[in-house]
C-alpha atoms as a PDB file:
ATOM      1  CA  UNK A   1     -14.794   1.744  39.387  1.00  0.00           C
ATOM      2  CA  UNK A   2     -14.484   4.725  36.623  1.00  0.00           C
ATOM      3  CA  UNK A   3     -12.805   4.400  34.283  1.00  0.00           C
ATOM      4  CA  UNK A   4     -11.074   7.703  32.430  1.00  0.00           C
ATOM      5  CA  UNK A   5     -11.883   6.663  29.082  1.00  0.00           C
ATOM      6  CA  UNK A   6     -13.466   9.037  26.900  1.00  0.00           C
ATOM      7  CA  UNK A   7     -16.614   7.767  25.279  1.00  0.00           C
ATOM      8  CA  UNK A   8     -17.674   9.163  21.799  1.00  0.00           C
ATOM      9  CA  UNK A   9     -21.089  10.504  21.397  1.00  0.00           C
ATOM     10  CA  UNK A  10     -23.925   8.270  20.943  1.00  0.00           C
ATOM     11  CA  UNK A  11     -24.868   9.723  17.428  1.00  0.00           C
ATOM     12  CA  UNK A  12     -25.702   7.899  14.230  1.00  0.00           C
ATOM     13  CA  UNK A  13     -23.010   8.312  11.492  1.00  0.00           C
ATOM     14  CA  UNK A  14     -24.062  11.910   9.269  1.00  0.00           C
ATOM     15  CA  UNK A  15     -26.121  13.218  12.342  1.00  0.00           C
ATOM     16  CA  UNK A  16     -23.506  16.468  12.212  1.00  0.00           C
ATOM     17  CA  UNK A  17     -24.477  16.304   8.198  1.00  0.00           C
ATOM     18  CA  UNK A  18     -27.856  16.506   9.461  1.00  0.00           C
ATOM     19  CA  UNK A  19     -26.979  19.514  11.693  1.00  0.00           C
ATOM     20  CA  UNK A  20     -24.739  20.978   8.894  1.00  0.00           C
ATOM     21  CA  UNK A  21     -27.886  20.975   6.615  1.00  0.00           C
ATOM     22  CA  UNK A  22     -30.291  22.282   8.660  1.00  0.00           C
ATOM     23  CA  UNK A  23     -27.897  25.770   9.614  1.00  0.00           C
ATOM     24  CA  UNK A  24     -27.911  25.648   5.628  1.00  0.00           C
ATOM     25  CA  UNK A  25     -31.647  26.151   5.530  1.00  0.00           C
ATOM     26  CA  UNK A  26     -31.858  28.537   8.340  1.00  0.00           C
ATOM     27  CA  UNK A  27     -29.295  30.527   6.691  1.00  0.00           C
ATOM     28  CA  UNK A  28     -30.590  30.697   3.418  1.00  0.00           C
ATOM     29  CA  UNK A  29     -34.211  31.332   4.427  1.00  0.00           C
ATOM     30  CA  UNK A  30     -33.282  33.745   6.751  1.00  0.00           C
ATOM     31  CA  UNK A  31     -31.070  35.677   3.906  1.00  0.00           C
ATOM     32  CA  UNK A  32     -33.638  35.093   1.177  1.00  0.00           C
ATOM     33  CA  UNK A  33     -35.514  37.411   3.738  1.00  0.00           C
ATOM     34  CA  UNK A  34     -33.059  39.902   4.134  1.00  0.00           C
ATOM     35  CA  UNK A  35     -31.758  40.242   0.626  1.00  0.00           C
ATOM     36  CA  UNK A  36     -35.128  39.168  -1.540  1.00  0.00           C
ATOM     37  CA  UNK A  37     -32.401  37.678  -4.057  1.00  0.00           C
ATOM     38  CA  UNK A  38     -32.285  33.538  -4.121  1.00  0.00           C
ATOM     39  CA  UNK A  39     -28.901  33.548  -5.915  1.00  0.00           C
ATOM     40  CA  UNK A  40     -27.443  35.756  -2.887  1.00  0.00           C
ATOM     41  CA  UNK A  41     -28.901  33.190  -0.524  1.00  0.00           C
ATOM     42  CA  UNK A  42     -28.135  30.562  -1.941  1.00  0.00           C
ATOM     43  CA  UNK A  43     -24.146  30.730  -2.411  1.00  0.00           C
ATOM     44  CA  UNK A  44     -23.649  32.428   0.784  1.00  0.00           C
ATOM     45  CA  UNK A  45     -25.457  29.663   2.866  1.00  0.00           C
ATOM     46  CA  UNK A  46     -24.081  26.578   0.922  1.00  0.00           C
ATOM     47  CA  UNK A  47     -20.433  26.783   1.816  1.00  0.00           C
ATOM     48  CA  UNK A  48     -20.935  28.422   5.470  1.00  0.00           C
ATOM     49  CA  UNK A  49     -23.846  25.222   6.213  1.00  0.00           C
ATOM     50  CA  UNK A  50     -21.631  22.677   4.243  1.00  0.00           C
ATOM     51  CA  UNK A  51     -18.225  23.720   6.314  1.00  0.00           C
ATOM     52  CA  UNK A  52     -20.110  23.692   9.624  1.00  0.00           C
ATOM     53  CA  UNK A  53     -21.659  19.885   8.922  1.00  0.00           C
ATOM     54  CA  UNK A  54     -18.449  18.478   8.503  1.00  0.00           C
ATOM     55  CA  UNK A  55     -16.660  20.227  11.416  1.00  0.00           C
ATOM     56  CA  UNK A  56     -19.849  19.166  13.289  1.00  0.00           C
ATOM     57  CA  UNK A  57     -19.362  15.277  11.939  1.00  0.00           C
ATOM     58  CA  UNK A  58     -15.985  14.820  12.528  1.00  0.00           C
ATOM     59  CA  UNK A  59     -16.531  16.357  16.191  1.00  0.00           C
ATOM     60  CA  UNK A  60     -19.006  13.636  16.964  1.00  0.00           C
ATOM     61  CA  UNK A  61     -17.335  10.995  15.162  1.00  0.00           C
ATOM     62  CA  UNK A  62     -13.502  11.741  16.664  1.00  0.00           C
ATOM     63  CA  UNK A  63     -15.300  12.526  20.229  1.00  0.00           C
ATOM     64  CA  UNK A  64     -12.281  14.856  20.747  1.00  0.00           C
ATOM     65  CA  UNK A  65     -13.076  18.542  22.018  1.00  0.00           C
ATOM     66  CA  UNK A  66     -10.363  20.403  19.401  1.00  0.00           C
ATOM     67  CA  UNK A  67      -9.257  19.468  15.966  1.00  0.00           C
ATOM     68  CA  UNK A  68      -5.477  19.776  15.347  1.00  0.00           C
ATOM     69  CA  UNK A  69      -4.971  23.587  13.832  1.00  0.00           C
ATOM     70  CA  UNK A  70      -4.282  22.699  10.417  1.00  0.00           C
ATOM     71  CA  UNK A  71      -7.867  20.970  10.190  1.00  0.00           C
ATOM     72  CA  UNK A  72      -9.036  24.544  12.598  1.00  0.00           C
ATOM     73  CA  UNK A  73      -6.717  26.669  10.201  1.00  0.00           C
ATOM     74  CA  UNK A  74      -8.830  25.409   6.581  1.00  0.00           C
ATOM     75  CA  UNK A  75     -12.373  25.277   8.031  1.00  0.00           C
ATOM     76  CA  UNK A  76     -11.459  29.203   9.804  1.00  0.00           C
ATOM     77  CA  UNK A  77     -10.542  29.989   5.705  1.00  0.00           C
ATOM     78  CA  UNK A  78     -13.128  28.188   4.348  1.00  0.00           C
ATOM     79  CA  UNK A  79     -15.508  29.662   6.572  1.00  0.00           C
ATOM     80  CA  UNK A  80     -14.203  33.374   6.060  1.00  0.00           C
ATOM     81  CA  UNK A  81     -14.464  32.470   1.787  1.00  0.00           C
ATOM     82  CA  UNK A  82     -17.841  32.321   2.729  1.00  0.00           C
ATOM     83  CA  UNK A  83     -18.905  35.197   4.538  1.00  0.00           C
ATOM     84  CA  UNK A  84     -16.549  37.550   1.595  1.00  0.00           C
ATOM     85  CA  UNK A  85     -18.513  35.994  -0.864  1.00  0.00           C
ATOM     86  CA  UNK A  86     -21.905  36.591   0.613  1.00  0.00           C
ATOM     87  CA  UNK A  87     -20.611  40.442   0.749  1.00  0.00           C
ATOM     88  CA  UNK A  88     -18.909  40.256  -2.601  1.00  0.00           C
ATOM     89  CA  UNK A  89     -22.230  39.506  -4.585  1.00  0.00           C
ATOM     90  CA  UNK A  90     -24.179  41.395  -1.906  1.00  0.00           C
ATOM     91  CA  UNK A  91     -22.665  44.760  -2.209  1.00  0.00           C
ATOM     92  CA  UNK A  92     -21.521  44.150  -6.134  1.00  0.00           C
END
């Protein structure tokens, strides 16, 4: 019989770390190569990567499909505090 249980994923513990830290890489490499400036690459990438790993983690480790929107609500801000501060030392 099936049973209607949902079943978390079958990741390790940190794999959405893992995940978090490689879009970190990719994102600072790939902005290193945009703006030739490390500093610019480096605090844009850090928070966007970091923010994404842990949304990523607790996905996998919760095995729900949606966070509650408080939890949505800070990573959407936290998120958004990135990208302004990638254009903030970009442009200034």
């Amino acid at each position: 019989m099936k049973t209607t249980d949902n079943h978390p994923a079958l990741l390790f513990k940190g794999a959405g770390y893992l995940i978090g830290s490689l879009i970190t890489f990719v994102l600072g490499i790939s902005l290193f190569i945009l703006t030739e400036n490390f500093v610019i690459a480096l605090s844009s990438s850090l928070p966007i990567g970091t923010t994404l790993g842990i949304l990523i983690e607790q996905r996998f480790q919760s095995g729900q499909d949606q966070l509650d929107s408080r939890k949505t609500k800070l990573f959407t801000g936290l998120l958004l505090l990135g990208i302004i501060v990638f254009f903030a030392i970009l442009f200034l």
